[in-house]
N, C-alpha and C. Protein backbone atom coordinates (compact mmCIF):
# COMPACT_ATOMS: atom_id res chain seq x y z
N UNK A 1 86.45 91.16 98.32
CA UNK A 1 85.52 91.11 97.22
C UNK A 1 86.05 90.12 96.19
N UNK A 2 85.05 89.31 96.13
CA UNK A 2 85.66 88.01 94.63
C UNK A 2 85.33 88.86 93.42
N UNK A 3 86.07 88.31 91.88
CA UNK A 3 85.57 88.67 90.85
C UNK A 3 83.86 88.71 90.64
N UNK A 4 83.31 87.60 91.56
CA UNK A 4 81.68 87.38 90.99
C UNK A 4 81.11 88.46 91.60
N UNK A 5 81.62 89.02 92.71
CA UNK A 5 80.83 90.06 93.17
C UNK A 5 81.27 91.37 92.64
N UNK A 6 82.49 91.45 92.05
CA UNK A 6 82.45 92.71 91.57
C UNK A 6 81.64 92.49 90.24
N UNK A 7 81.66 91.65 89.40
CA UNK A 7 80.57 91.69 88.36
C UNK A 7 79.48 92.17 88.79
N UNK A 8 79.01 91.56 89.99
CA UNK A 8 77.27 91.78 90.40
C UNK A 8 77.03 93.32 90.60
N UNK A 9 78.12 93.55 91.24
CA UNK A 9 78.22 95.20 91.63
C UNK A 9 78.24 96.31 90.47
N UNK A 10 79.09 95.71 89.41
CA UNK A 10 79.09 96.69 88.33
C UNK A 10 77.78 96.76 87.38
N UNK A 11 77.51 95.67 87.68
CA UNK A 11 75.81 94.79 87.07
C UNK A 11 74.89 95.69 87.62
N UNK A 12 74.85 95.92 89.12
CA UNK A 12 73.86 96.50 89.82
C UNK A 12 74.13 97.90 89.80
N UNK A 13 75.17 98.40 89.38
CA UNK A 13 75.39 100.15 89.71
C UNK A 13 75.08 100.67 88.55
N UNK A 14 75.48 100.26 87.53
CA UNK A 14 75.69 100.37 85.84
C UNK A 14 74.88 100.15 85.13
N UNK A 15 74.35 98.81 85.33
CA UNK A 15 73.31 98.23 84.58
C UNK A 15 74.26 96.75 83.96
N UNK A 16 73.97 96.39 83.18
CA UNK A 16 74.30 95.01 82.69
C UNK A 16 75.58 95.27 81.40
N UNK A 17 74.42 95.80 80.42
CA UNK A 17 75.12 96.42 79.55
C UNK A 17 76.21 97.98 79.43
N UNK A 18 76.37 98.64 80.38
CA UNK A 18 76.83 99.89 80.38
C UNK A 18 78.21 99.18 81.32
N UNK A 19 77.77 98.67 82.35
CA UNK A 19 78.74 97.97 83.16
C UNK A 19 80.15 97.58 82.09
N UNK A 20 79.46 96.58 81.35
CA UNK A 20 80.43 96.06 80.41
C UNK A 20 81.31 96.77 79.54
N UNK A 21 80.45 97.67 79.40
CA UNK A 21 81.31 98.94 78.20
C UNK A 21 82.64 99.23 79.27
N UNK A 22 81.67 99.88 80.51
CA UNK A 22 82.88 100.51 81.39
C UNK A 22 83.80 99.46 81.47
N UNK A 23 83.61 98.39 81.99
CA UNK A 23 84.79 98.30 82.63
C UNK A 23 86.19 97.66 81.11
N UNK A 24 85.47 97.40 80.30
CA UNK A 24 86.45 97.71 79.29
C UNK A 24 87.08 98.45 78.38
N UNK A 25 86.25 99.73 78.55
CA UNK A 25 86.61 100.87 77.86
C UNK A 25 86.90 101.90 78.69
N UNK A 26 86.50 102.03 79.59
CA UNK A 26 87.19 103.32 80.81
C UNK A 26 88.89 103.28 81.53
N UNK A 27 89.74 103.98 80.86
CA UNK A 27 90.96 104.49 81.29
C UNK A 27 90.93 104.56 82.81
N UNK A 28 91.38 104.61 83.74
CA UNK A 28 91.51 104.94 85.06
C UNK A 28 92.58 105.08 85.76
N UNK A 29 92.91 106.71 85.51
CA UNK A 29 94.70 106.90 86.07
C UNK A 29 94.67 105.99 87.13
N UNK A 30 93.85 106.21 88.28
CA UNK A 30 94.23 105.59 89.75
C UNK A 30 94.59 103.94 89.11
N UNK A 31 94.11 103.23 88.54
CA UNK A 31 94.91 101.87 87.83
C UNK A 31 96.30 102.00 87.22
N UNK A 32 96.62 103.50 87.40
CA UNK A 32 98.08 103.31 86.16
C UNK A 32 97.45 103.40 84.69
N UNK A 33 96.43 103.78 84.42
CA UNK A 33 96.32 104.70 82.84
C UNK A 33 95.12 102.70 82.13
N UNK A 34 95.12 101.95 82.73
CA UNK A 34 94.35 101.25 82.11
C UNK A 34 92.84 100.71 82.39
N UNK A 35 92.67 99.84 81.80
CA UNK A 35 90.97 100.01 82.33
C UNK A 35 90.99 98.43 83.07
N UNK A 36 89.54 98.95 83.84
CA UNK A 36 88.81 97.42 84.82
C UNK A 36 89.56 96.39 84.53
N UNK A 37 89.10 95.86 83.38
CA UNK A 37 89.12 95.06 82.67
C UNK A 37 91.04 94.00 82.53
N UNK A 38 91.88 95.31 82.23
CA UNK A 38 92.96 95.07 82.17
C UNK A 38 93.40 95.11 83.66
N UNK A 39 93.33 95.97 84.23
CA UNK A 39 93.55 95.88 85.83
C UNK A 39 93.21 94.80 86.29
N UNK A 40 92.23 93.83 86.47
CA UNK A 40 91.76 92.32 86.84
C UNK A 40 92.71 91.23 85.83
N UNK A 41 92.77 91.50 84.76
CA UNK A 41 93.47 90.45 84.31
C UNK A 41 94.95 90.79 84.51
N UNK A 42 95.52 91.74 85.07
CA UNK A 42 97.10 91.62 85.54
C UNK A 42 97.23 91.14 86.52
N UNK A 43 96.05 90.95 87.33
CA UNK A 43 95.94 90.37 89.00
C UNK A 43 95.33 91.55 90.04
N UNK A 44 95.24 92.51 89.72
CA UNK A 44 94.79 93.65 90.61
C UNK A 44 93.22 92.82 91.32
N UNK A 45 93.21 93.23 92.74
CA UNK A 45 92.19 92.73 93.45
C UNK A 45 90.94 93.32 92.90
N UNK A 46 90.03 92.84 92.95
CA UNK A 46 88.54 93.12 92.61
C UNK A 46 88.07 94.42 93.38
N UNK A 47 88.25 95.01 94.44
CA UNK A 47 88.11 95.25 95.73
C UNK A 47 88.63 96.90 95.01
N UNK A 48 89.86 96.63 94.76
CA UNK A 48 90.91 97.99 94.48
C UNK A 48 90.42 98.31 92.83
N UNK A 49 89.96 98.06 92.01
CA UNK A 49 89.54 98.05 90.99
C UNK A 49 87.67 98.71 90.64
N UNK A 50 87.33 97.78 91.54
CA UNK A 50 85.41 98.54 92.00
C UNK A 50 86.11 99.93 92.57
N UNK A 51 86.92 100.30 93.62
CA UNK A 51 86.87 101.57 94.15
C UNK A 51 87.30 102.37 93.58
N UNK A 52 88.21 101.97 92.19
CA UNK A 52 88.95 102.78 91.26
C UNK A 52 87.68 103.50 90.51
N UNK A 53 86.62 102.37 90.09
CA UNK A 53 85.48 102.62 89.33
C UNK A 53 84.54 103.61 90.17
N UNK A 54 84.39 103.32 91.03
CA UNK A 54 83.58 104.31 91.95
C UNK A 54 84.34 105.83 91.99
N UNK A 55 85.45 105.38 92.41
CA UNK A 55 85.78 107.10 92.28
C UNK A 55 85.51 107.77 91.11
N UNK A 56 85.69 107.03 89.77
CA UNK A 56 86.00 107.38 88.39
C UNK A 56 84.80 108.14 88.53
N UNK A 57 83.79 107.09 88.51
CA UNK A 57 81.63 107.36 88.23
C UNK A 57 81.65 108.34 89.32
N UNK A 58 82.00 108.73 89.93
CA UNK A 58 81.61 109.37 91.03
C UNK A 58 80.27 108.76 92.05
N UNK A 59 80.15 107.79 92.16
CA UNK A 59 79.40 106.92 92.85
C UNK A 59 79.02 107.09 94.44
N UNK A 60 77.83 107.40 94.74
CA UNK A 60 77.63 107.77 96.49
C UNK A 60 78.28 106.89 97.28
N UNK A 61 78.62 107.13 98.13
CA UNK A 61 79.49 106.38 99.65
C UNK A 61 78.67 105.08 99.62
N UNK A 62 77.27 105.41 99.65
CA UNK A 62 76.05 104.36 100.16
C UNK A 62 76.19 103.25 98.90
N UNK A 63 75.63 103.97 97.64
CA UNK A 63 75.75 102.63 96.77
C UNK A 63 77.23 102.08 96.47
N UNK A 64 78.02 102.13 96.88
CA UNK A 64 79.70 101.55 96.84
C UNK A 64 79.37 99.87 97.10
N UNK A 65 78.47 99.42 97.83
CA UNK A 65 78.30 98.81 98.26
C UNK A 65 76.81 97.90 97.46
N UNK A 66 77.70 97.25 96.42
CA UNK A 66 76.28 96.79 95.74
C UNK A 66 75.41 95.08 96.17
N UNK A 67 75.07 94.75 95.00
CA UNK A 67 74.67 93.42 95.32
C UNK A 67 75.71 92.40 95.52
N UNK A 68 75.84 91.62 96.84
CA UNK A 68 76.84 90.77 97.08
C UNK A 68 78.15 91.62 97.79
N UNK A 69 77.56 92.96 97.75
CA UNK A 69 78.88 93.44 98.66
C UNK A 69 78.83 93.85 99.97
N UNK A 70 79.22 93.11 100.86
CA UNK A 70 78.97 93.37 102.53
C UNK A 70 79.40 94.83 103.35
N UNK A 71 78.61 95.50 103.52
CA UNK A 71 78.75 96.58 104.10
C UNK A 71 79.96 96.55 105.09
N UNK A 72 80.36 97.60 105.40
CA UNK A 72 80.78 97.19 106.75
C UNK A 72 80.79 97.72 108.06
N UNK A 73 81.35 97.16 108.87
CA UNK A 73 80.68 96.90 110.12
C UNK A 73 80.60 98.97 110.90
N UNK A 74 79.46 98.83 111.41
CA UNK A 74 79.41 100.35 111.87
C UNK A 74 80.50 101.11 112.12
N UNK A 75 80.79 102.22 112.11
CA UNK A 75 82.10 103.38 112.25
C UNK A 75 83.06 102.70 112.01
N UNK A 76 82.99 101.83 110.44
CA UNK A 76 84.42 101.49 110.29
C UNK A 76 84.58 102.49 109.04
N UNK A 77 85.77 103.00 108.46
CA UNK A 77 85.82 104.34 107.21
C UNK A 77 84.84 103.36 106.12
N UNK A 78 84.73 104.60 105.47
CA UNK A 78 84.04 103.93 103.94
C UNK A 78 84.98 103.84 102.75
């Protein structure tokens, strides 16, 4: 997952504006106690950061997978 697609994803799950709040204001032990935001700018992958957020939101298996994010391939885990 690139940065542009995790934008699109947080864009598409969140909304535009709520997205933004989160990912700079939401704490997320699984990051080590900091938020999205700071997690991407220490270098943390885009990838490990959306799933941090998903767990946080409690987000369905199905939408994990937003705009620009490639499913994957049948009976592989989610």
């Amino acid at each position: 997952m690139t940065r542009s697609e995790f934008d699109r994803a947080v864009a598409d799950e969140f909304g535009v504006t709520g997205g933004r709040t989160l990912v700079r204001d939401l704490v997320m032990r699984a990051l080590g106690g900091v938020t999205a935001q700071e997690a991407l700018s220490r270098g943390d992958a885009p990838a490990v950061v959306w799933k941090a957020l998903c767990d946080e939101m409690d987000v369905a298996g199905p939408r994990r997978y937003g705009v620009g994010i490639a499913k994957p391939p049948e009976g592989a885990p989610a």
